[in-house]
C-alpha atoms as a PDB file:
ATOM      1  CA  UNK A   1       0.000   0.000   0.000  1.00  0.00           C
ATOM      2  CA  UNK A   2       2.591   2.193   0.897  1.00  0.00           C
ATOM      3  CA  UNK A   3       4.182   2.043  -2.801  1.00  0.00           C
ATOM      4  CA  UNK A   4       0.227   2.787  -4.060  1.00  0.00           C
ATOM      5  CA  UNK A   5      -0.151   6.157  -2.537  1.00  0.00           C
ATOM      6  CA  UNK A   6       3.300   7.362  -3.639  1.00  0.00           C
ATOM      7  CA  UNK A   7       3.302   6.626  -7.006  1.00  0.00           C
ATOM      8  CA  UNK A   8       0.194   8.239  -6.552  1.00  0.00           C
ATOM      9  CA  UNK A   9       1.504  11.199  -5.464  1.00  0.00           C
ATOM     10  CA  UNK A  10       4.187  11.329  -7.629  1.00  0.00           C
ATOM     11  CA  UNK A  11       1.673  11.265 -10.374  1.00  0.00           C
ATOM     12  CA  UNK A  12      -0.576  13.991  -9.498  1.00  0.00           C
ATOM     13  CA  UNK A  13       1.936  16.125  -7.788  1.00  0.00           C
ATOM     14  CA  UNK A  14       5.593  15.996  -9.883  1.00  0.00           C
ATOM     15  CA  UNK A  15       5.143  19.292 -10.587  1.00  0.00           C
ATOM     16  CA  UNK A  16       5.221  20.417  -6.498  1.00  0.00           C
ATOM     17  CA  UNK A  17       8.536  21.349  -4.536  1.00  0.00           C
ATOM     18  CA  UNK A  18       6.550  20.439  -1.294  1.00  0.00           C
ATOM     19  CA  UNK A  19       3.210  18.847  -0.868  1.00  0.00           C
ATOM     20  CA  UNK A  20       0.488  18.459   1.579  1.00  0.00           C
ATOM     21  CA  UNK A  21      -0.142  15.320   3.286  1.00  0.00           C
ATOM     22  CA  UNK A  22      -2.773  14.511   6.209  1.00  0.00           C
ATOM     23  CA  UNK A  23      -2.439  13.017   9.532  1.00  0.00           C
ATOM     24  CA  UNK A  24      -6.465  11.439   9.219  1.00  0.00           C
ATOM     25  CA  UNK A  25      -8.539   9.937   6.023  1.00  0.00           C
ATOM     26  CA  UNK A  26     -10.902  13.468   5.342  1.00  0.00           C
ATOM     27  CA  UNK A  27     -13.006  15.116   6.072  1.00  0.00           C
ATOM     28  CA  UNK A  28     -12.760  14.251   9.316  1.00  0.00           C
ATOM     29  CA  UNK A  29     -16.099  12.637  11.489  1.00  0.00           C
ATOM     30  CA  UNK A  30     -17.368  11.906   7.889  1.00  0.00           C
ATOM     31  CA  UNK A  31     -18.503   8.292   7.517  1.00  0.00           C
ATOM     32  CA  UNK A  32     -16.409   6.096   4.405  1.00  0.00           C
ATOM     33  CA  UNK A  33     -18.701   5.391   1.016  1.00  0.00           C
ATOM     34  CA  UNK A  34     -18.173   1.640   0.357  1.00  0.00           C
ATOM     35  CA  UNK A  35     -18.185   1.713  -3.362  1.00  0.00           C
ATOM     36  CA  UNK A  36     -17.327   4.516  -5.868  1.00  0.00           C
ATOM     37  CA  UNK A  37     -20.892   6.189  -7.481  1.00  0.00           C
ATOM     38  CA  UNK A  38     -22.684   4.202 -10.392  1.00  0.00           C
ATOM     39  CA  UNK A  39     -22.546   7.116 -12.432  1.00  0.00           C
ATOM     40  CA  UNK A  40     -18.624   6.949 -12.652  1.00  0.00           C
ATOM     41  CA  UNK A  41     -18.001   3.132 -12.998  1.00  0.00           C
ATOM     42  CA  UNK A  42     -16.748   2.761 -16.499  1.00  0.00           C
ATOM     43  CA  UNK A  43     -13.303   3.850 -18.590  1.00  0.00           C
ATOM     44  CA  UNK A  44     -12.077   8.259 -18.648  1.00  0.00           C
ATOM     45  CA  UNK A  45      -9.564   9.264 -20.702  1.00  0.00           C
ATOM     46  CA  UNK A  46      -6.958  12.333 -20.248  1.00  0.00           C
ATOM     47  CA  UNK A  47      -4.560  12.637 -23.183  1.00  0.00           C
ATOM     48  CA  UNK A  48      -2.515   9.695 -22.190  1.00  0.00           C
ATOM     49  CA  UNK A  49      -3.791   8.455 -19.406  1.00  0.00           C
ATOM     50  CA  UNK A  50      -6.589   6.073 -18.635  1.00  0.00           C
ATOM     51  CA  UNK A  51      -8.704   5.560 -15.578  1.00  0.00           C
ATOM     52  CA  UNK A  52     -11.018   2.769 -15.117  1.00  0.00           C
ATOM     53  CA  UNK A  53     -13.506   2.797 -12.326  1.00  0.00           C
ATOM     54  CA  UNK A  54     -15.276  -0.347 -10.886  1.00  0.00           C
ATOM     55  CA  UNK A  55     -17.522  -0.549  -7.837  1.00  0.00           C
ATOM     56  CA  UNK A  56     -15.092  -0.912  -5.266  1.00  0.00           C
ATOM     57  CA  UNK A  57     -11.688  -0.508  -7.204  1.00  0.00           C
ATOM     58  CA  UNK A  58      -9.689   1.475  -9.922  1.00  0.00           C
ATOM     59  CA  UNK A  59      -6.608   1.357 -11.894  1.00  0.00           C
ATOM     60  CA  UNK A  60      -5.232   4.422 -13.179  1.00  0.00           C
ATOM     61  CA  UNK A  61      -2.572   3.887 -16.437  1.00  0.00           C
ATOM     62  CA  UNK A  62       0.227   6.514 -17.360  1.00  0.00           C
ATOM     63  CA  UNK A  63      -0.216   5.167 -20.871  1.00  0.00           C
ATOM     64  CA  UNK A  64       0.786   1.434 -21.301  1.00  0.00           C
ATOM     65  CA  UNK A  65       1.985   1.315 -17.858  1.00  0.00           C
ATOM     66  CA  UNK A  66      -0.106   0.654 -14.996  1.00  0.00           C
ATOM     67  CA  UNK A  67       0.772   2.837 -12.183  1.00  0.00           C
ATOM     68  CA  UNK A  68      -2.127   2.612  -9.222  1.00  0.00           C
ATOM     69  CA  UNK A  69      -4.082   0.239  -8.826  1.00  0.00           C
ATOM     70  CA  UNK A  70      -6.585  -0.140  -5.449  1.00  0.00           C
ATOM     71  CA  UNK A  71      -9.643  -1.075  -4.330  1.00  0.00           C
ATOM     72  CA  UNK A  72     -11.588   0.747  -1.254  1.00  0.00           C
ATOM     73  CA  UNK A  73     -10.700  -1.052   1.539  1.00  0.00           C
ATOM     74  CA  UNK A  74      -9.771   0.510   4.921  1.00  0.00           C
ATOM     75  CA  UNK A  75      -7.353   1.628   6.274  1.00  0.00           C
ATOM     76  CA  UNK A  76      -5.364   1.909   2.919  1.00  0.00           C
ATOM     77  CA  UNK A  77      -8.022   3.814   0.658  1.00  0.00           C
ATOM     78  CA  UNK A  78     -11.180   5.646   2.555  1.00  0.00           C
ATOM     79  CA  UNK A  79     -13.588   7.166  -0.246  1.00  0.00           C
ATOM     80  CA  UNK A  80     -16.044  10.026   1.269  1.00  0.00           C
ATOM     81  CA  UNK A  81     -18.650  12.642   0.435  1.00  0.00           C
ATOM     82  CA  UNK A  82     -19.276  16.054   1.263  1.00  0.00           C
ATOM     83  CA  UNK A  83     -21.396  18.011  -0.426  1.00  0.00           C
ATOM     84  CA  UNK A  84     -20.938  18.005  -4.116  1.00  0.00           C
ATOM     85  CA  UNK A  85     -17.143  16.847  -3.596  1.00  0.00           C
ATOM     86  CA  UNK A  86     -15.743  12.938  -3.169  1.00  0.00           C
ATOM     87  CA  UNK A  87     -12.616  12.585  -1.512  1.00  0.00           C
ATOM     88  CA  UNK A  88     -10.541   9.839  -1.801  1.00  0.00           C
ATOM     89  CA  UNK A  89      -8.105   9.570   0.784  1.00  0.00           C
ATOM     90  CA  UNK A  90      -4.404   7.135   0.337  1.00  0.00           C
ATOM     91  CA  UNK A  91      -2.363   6.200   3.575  1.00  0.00           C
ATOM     92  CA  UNK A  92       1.062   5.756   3.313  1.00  0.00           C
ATOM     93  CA  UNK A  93       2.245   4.899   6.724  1.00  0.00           C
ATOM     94  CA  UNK A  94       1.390   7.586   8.909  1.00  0.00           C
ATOM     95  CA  UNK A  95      -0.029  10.281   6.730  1.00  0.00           C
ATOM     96  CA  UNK A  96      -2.125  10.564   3.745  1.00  0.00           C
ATOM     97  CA  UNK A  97      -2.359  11.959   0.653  1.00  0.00           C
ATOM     98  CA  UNK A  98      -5.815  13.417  -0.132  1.00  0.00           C
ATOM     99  CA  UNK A  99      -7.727  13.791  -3.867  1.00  0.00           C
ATOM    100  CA  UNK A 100     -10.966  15.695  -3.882  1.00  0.00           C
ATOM    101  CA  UNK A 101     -13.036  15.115  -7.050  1.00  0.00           C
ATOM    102  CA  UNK A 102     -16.062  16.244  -8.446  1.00  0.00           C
ATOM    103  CA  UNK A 103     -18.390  14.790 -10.870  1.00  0.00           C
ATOM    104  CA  UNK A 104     -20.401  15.515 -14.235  1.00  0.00           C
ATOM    105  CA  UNK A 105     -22.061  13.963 -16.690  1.00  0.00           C
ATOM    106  CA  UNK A 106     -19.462  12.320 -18.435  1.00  0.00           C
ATOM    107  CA  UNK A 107     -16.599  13.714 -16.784  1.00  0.00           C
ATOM    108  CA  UNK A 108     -14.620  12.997 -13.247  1.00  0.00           C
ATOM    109  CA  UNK A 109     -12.122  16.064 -12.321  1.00  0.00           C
ATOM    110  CA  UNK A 110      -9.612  15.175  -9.749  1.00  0.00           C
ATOM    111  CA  UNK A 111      -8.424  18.208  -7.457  1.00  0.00           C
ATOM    112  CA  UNK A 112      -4.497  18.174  -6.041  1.00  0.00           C
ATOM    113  CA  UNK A 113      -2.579  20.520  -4.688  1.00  0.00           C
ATOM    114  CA  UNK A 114       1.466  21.506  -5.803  1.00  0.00           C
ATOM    115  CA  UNK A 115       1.607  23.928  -2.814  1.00  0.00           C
ATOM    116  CA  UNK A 116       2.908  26.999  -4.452  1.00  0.00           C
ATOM    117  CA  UNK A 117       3.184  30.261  -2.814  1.00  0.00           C
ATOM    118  CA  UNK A 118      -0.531  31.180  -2.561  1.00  0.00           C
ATOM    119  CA  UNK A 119      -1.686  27.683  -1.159  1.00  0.00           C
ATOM    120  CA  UNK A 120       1.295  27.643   1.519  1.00  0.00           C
ATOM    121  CA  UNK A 121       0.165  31.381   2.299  1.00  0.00           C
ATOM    122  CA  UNK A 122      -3.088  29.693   2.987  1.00  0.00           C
ATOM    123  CA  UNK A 123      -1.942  26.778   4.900  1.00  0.00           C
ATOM    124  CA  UNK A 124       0.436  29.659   7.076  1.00  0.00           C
ATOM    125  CA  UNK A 125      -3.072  31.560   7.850  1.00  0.00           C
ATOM    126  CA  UNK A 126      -4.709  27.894   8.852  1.00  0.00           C
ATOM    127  CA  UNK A 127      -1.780  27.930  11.868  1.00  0.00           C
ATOM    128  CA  UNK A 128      -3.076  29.427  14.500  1.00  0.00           C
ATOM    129  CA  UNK A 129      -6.544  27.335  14.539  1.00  0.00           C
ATOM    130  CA  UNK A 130      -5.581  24.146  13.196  1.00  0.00           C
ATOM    131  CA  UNK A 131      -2.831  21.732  13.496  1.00  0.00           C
ATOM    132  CA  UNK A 132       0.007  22.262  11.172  1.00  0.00           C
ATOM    133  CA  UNK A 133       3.447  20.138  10.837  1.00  0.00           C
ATOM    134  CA  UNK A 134       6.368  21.256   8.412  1.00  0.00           C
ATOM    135  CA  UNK A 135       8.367  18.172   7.367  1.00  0.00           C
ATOM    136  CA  UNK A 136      11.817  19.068   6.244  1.00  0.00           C
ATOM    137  CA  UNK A 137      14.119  16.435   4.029  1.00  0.00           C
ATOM    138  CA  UNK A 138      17.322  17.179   3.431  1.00  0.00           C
ATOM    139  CA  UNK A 139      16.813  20.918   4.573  1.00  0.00           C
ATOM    140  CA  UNK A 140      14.389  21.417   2.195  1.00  0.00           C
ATOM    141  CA  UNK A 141      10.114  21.883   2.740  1.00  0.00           C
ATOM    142  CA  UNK A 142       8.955  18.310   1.839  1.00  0.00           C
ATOM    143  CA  UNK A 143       5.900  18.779   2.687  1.00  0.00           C
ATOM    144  CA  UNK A 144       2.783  20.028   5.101  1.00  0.00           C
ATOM    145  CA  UNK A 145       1.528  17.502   7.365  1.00  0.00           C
ATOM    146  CA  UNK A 146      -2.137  19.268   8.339  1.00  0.00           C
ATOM    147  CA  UNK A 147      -4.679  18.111  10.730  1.00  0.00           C
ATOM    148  CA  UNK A 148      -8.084  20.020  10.003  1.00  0.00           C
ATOM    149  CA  UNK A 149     -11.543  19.496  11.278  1.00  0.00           C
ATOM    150  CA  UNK A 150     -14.425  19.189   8.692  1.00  0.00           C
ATOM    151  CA  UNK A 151     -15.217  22.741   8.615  1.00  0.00           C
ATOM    152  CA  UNK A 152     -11.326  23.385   8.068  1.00  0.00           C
ATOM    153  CA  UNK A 153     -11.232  20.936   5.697  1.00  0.00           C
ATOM    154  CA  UNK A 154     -14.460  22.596   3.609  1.00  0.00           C
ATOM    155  CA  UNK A 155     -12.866  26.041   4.070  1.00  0.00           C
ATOM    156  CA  UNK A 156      -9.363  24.868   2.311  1.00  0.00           C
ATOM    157  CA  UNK A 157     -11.675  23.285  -0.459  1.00  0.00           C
ATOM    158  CA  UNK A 158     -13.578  26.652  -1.222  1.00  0.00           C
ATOM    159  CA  UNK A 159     -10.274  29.145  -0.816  1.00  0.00           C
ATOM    160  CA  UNK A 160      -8.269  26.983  -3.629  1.00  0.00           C
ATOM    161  CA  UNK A 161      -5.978  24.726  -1.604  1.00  0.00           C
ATOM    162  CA  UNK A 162      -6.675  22.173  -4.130  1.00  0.00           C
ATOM    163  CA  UNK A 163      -6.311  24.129  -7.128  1.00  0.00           C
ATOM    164  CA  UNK A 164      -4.378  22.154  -9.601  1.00  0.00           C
ATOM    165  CA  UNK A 165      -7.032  19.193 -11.728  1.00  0.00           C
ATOM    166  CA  UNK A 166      -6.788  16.590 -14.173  1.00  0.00           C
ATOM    167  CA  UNK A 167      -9.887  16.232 -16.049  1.00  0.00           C
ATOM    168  CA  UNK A 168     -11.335  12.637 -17.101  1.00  0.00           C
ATOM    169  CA  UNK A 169     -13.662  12.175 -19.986  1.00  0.00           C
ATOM    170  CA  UNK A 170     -15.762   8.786 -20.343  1.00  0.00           C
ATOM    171  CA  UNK A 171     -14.820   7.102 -23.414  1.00  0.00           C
END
């Protein structure tokens, strides 16, 4: 599992000098969904890569190459809903690594963050009410280890912490 969620996050977050990681599954006091909706089981395309979605698992391809594959079973994955956003939730020892989503018709966007300058501005102004960890490697910002509460968690959603998306069309 712990090979899962960071190829996962190397995937939607190469881009990022330092990421944002969680110390619980969110949003927090939320209960887990069981199986992904029945209006996203099926195949989504973006440019190269694929993403296919069954009831309970998914496999996402970089291309040929199958890079994450997992099915929703806790602890490792947690899927939850809050208002009009999913959030699908990795652990990778200790921490995890956090993917809201929203979905259309025919389309599933996936939310991520690369933490640059305005999003760690936001996480700085978060400090003082909320729970926040900086994890150095090497002498350099890894990443943000955050513990919000559900409301937290909502306002980071609506002020852009998550601002970066990859967009999947059904094929």
């Amino acid at each position: 599992m712990r090979n899962f969620a960071i190829i996962l996050v190397l995937i939607f977050a190469l881009q990022s000098c330092s990421s944002i990681s969680f110390t619980n599954a969110q949003p927090e006091d939320t209960p887990p969904i069981q199986e992904f909706p029945e209006k996203i089981i099926g195949r989504f395309l973006n440019q190269e890569d694929t993403l296919v979605i069954d009831r309970t698992s998914f496999v996402f391809a970089d291309g040929d190459i199958v890079s994450i594959s997992g099915d929703l079973t806790p602890p490792g994955a947690v899927l939850k809903k809050m208002d009009d956003w999913y959030v699908l939730s990795l652990q990778d020892d200790t921490q995890w690594w956090v993917f809201p989503f929203k979905i259309s018709k025919d389309r599933i966007t996936v939310y991520y963050s690369d933490m640059e300058e305005d999003e760690q501005k936001l996480i700085d102004n978060f400090k003082g009410n909320m729970e926040v960890q900086k994890v150095f490697k090497d002498g350099k910002l890894d990443y943000y280890l955050i513990s919000p509460s559900k409301r937290q968690f909502s306002q980071l959603l609506k002020k852009g912490l998550f601002s970066e998306k990859k967009i999947f069309i059904r094929i």
